[in-house]
Protein backbone atom coordinates (compact mmCIF):
# COMPACT_ATOMS: atom_id res chain seq x y z
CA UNK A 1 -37.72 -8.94 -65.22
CA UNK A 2 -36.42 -5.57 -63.93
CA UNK A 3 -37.97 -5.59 -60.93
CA UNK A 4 -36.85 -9.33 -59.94
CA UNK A 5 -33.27 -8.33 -60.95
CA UNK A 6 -33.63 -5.07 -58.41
CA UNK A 7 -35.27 -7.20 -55.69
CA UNK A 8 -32.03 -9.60 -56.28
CA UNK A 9 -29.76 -6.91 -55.92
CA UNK A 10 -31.19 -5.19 -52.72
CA UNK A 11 -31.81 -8.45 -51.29
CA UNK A 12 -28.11 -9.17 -51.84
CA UNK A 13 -27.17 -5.78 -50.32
CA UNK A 14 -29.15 -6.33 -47.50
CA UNK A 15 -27.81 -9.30 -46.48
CA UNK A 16 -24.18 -7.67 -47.18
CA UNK A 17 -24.92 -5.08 -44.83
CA UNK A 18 -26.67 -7.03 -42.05
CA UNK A 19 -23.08 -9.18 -42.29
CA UNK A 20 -20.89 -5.94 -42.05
CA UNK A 21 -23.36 -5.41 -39.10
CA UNK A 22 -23.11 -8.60 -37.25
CA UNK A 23 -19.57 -8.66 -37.85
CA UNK A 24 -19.12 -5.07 -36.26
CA UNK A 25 -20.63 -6.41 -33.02
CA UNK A 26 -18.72 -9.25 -32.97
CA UNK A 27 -15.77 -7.06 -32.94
CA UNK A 28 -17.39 -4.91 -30.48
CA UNK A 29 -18.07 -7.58 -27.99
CA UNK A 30 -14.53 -9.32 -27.97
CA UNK A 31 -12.70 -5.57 -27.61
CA UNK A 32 -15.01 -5.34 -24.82
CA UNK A 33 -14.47 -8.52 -23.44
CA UNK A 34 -10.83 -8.27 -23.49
CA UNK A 35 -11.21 -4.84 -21.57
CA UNK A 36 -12.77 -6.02 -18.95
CA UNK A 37 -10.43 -8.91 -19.10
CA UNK A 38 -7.53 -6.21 -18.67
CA UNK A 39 -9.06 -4.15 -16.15
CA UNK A 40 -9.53 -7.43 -13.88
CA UNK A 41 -5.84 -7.79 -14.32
CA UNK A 42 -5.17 -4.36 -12.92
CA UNK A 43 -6.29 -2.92 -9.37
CA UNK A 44 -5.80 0.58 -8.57
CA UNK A 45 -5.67 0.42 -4.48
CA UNK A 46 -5.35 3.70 -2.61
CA UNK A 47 -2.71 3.60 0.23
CA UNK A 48 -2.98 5.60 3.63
CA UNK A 49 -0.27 7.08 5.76
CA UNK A 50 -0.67 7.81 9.05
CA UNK A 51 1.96 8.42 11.47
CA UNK A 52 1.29 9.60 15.19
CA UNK A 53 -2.27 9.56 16.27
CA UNK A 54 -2.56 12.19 19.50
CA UNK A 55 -5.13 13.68 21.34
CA UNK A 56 -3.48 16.97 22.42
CA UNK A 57 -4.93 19.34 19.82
CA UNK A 58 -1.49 22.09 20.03
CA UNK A 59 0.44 18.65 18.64
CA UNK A 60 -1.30 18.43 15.27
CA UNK A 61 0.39 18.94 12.44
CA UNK A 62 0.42 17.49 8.64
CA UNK A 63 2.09 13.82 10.08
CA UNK A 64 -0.37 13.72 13.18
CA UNK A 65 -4.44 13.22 13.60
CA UNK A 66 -6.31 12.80 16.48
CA UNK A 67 -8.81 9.28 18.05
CA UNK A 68 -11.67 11.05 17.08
CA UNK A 69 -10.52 12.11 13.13
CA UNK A 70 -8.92 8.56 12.74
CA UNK A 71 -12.60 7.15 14.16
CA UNK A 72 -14.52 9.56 11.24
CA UNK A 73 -11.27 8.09 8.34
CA UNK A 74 -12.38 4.60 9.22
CA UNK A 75 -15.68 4.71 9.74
CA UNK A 76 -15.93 6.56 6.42
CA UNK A 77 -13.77 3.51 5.27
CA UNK A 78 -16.37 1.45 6.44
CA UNK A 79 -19.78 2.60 5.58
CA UNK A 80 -18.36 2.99 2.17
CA UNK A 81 -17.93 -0.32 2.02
CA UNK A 82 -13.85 -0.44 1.66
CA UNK A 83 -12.36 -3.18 3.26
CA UNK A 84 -8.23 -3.02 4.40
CA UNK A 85 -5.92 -5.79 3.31
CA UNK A 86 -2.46 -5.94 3.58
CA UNK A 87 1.10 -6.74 2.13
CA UNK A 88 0.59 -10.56 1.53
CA UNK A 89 -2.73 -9.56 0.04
CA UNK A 90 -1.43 -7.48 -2.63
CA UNK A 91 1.29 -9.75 -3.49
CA UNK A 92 -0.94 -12.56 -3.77
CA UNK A 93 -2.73 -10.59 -6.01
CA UNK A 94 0.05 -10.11 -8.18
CA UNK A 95 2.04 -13.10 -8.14
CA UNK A 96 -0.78 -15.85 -8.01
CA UNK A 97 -4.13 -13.68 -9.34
CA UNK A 98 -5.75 -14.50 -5.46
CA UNK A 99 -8.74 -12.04 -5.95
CA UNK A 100 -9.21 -8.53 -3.68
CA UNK A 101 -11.94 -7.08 -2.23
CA UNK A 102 -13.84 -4.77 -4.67
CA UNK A 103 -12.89 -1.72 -2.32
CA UNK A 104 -9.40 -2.18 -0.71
CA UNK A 105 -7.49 -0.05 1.08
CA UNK A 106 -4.05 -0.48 2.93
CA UNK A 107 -3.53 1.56 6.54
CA UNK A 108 -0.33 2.45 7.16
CA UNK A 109 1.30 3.66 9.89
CA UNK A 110 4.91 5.08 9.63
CA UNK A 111 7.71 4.91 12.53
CA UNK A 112 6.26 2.48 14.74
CA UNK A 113 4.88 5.24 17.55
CA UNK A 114 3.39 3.70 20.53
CA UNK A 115 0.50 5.94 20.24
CA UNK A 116 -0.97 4.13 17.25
CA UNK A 117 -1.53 0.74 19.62
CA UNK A 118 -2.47 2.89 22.53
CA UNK A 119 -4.84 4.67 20.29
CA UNK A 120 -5.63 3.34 17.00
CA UNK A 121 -5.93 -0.33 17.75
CA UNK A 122 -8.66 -0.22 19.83
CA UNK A 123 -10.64 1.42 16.71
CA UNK A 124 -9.28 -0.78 13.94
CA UNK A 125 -11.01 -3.68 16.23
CA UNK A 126 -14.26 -1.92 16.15
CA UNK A 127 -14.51 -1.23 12.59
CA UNK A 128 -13.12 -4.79 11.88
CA UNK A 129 -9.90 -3.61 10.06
CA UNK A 130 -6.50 -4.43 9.77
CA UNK A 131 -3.34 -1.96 9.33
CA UNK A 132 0.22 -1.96 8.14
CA UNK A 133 3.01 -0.80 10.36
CA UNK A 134 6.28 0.17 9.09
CA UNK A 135 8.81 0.43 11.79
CA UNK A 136 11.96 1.76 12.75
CA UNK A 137 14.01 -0.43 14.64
CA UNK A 138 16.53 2.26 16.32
CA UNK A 139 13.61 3.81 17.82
CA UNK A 140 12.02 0.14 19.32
CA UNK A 141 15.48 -0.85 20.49
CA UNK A 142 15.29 2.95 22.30
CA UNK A 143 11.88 2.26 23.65
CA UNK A 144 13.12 -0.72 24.82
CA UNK A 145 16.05 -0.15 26.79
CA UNK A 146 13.65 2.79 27.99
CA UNK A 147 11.52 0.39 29.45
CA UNK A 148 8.39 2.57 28.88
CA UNK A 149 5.60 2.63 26.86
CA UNK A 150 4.31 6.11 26.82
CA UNK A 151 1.80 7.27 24.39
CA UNK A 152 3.08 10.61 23.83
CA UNK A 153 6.28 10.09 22.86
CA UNK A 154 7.38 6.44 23.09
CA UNK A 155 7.55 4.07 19.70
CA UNK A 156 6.99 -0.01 20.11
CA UNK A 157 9.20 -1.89 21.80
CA UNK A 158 9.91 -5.25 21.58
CA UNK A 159 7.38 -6.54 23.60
CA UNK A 160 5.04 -4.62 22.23
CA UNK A 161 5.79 -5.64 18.58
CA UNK A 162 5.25 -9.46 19.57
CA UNK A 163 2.07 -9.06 20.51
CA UNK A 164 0.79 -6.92 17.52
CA UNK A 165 2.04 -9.67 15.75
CA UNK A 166 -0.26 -11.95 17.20
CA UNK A 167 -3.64 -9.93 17.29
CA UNK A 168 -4.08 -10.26 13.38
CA UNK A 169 -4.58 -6.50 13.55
CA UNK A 170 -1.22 -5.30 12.34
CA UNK A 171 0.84 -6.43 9.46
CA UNK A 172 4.69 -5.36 10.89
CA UNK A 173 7.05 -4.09 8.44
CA UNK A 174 10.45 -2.27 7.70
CA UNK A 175 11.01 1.51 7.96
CA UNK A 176 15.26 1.03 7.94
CA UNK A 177 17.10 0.13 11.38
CA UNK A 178 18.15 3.38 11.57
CA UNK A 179 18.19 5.72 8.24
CA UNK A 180 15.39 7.52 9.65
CA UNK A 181 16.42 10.95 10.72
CA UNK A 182 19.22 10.82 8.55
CA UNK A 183 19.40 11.10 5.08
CA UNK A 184 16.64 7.78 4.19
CA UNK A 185 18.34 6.16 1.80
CA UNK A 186 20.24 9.04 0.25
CA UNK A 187 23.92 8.16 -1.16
CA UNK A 188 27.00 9.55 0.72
CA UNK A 189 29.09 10.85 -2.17
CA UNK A 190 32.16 10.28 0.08
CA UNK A 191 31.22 6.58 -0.32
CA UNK A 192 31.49 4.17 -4.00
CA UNK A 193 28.67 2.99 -5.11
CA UNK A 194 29.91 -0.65 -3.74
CA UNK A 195 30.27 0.98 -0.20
CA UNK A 196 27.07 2.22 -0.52
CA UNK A 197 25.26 -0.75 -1.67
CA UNK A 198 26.79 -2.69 1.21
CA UNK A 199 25.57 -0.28 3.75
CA UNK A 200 22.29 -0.11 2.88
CA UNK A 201 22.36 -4.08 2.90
CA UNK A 202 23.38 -3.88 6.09
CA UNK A 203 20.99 -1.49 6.93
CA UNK A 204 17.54 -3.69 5.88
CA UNK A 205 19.30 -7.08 6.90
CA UNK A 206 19.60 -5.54 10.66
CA UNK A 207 15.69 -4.60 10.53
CA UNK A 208 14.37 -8.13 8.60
CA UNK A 209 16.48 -10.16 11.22
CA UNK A 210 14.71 -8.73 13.86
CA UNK A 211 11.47 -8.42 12.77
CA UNK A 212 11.79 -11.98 11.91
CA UNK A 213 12.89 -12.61 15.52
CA UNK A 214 10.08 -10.91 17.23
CA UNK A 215 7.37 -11.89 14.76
CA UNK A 216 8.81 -15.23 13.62
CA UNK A 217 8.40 -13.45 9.54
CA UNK A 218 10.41 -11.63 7.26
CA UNK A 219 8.56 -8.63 6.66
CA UNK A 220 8.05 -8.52 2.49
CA UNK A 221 7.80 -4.70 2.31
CA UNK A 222 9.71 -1.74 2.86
CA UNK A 223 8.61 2.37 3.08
CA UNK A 224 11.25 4.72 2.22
CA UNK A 225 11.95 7.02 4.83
CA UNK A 226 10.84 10.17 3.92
CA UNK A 227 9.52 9.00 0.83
CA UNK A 228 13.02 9.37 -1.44
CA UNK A 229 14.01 6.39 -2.98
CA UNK A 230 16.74 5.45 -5.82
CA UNK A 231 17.70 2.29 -8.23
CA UNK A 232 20.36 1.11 -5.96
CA UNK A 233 17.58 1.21 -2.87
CA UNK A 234 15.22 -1.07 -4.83
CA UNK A 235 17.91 -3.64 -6.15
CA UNK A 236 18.87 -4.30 -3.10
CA UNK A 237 15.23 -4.84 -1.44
CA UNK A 238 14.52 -7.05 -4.15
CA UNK A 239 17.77 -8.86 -3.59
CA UNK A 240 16.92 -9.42 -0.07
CA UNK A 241 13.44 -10.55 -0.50
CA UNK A 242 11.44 -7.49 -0.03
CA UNK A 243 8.33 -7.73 -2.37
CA UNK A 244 7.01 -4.38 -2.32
CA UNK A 245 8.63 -0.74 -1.68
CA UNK A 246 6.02 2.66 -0.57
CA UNK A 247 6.96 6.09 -1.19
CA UNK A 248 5.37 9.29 0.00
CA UNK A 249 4.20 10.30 -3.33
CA UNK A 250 0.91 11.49 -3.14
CA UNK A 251 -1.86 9.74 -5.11
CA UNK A 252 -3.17 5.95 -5.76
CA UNK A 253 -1.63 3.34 -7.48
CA UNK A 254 -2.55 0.81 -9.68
CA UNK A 255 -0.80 -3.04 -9.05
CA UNK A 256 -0.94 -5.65 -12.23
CA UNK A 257 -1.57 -9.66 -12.20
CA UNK A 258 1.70 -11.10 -13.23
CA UNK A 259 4.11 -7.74 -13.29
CA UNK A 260 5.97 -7.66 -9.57
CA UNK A 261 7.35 -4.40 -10.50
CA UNK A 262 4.13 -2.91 -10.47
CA UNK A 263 4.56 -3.47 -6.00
CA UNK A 264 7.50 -0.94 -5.97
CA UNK A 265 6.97 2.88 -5.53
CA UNK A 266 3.86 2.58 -4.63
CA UNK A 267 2.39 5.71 -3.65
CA UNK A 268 0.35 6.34 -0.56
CA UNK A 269 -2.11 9.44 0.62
CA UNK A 270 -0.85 11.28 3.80
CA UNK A 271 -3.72 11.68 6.45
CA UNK A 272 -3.64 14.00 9.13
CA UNK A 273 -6.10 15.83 11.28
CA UNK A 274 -7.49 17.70 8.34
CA UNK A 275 -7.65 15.66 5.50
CA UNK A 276 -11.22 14.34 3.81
CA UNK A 277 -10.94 10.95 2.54
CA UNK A 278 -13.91 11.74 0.78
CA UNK A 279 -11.74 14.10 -1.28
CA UNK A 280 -8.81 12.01 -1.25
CA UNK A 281 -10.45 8.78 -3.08
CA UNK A 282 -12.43 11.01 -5.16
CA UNK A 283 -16.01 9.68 -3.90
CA UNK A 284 -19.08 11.27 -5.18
């Protein structure tokens, strides 16, 4: 009788314990489960600035790289198996969960210098990739009444722009009309914060009207120039449309399904002649 009791019992246990088990991997599965469900809601996407691409070696600096280093960034980019999107892609992302590459990237270029569709096109077509401009429209309008489209020192005029905006290599967007070599969007303290509001409205309506002209869009995104940005700045780029705002912060940044805030500041990695990507997007 003893020993049937103690077979009852530690059958009993057993089957206690093999519940506490099964129930613990249960658990297990579903907080794993909704992880991954969570981390397919959220893409970390590494952004890179560029700005003039040169080949006169004395002209390199931290905002400049040469054919031949831009050539090694994407062809790194490529055999790596990253593959460039752009504005609409990130926002679709967001807004309606339209799925990304595994590896994207955005390319930016800041300024709108001629040199980068002189230069940099050419190569983008090669490696079958696609690039963000952000321009300033002062300088265009400059280039423009110029009337020359010089490599070493000219930016994109008008002409130019139009047919970017055909070659579905470039993805044109706003830099400012003219808060570049100024104070970016800095407040004027001799202004209220009304006046101030109103000028920077001014400001990005000038530069979406006539990107919209040349390129028959409204570009959806807007990089700070020089990186500094403030509250006032990004209610009024929402308020006008804009969908997305880039700083110059260094590092990546992560963009969420269903959060539109998560487009604005986005940080972005500054490229020049003697930067690794390798290092940058911390590849093994």
């Amino acid at each position: 009788m003893y020993f049937v009791l103690r077979a009852k019992k530690l059958l009993i246990l057993t089957i206690v314990i093999s519940t506490i088990i099964t129930l613990l991997i249960v658990i297990n599965t579903v907080v794993f489960a909704q992880k991954q469900i969570e981390n397919s809601n959220i893409i970390k996407i590494p952004v890179l600035m560029y700005h003039d691409v040169l080949k006169q070696r004395s002209r390199q600096n931290k905002y400049t790289t040469t054919p031949i280093k831009f050539e090694k960034d994407l062809k790194y980019l490529y055999d790596n198996e990253y593959k460039s999107v752009v504005i609409k892609d990130i926002v679709d992302f967001v807004e309606s969960g339209k799925a990304l590459p595994q590896k994207p990237v955005i390319i930016s270029f800041d300024d709108g210098h001629y040199n980068n569709v002189y230069y940099a096109e050419p190569l983008l077509a090669k490696y079958n990739m696609k690039a963000v401009m952000f321009i300033v429209g002062a300088f265009s309008e400059k280039s423009t009444l110029e009337g020359e489209q010089n490599p070493s020192y000219s930016y994109v005029n008008w002409d130019t722009l139009k047919s970017m905006s055909t070659n579905n290599l470039w993805d044109i967007q706003s830099h400012s009309w003219d808060l570049h070599g100024k104070k970016g969007v800095g407040k004027n303290m001799s202004k209220s914060n009304d006046e101030y509001s109103n000028f920077l409205k001014e400001d990005f309506l000038k530069i979406s009207d006539k990107i919209n002209e040349i390129t028959g869009k409204n570009p959806i995104a807007f990089a700070y120039p020089y990186g500094l940005t403030n509250d006032t700045a990004e209610e009024v780029l929402k308020e006008l449309g804009y969908k997305a705002t880039f700083t110059s912060f260094s590092g990546e940044s992560e963009i969420k399904k269903d959060d539109s805030n998560s487009l604005f500041g986005l940080c972005r990695f500054n490229c020049n002649e003697t930067t690794s990507l390798k290092d940058l997007l911390n590849e093994n």
